[in-house]
C-alpha atoms as a PDB file:
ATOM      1  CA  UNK A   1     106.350-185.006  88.720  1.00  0.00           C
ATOM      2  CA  UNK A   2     107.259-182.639  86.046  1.00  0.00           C
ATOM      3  CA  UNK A   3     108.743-184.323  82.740  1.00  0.00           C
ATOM      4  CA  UNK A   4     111.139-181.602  81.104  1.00  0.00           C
ATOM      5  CA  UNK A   5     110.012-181.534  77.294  1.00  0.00           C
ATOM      6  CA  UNK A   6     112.263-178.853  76.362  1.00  0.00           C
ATOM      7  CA  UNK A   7     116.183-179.881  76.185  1.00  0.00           C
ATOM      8  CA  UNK A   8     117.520-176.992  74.663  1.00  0.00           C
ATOM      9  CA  UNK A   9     116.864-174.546  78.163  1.00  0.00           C
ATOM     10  CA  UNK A  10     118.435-177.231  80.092  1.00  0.00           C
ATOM     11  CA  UNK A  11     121.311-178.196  77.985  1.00  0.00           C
ATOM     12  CA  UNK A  12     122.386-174.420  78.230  1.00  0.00           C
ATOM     13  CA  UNK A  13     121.431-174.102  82.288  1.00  0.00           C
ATOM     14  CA  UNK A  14     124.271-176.833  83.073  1.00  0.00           C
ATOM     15  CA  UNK A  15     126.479-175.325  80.408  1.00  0.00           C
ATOM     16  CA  UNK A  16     126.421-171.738  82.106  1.00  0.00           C
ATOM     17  CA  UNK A  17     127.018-173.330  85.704  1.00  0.00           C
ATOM     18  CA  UNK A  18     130.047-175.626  84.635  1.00  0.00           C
ATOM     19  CA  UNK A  19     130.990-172.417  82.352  1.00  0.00           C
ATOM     20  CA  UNK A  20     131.264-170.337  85.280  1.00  0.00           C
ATOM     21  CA  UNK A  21     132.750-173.106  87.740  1.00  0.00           C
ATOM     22  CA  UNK A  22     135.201-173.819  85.300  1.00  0.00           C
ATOM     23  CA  UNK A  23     136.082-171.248  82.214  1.00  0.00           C
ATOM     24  CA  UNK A  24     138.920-173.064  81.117  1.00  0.00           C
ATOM     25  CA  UNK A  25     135.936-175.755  79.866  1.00  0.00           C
ATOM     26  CA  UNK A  26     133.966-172.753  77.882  1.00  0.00           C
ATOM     27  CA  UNK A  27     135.291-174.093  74.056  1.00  0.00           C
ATOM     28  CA  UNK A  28     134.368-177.744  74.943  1.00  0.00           C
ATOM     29  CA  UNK A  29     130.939-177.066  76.579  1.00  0.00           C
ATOM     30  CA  UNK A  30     130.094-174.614  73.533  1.00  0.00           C
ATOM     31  CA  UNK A  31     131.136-177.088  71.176  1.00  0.00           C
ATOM     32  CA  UNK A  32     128.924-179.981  73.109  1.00  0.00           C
ATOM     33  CA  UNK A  33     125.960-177.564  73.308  1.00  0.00           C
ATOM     34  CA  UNK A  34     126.279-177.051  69.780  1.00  0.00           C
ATOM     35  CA  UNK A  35     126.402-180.431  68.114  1.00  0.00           C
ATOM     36  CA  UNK A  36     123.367-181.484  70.554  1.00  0.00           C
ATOM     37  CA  UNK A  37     121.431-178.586  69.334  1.00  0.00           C
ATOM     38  CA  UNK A  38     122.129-179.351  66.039  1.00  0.00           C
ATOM     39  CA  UNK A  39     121.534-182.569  66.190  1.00  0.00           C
ATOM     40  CA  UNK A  40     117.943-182.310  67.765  1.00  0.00           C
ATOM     41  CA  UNK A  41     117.408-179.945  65.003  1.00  0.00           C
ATOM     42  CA  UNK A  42     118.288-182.465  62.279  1.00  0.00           C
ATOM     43  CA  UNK A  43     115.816-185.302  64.000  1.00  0.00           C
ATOM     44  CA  UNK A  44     113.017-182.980  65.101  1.00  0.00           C
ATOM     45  CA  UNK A  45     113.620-183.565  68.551  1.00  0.00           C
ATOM     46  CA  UNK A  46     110.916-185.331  69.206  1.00  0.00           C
ATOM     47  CA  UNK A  47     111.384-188.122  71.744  1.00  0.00           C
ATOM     48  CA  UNK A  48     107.461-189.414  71.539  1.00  0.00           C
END
C-alpha cells in the first residue's frame, strides 16, 4: 500500500479534473487550492 506523503500534487490532480469537468467551478477550486497550500505552508505540513 502506498501512503501519499505529498498533498500538494494531489490537491492540484483533483483540482484540474473537476476544473475541466466543470469550468464554471475554476475561481472556487483555485481559491480552495490556495488557502490549503497556504495553510500547509504556515504549519509545515507535516502530519507525523
Amino acid at each position: 500500500m502506498h501512503i501519499v506523503t505529498s498533498v500538494g500534487p494531489l490537491v492540484s490532480l483533483i483540482a484540474g479534473i473537476l476544473i475541466l469537468v466543470v469550468p464554471r467551478l475554476l475561481n472556487f477550486i483555485v481559491a480552495i487550492y490556495l488557502i490549503i497550500i497556504g495553510l500547509l505552508g504556515l504549519f509545515g505540513g507535516h502530519l507525523h
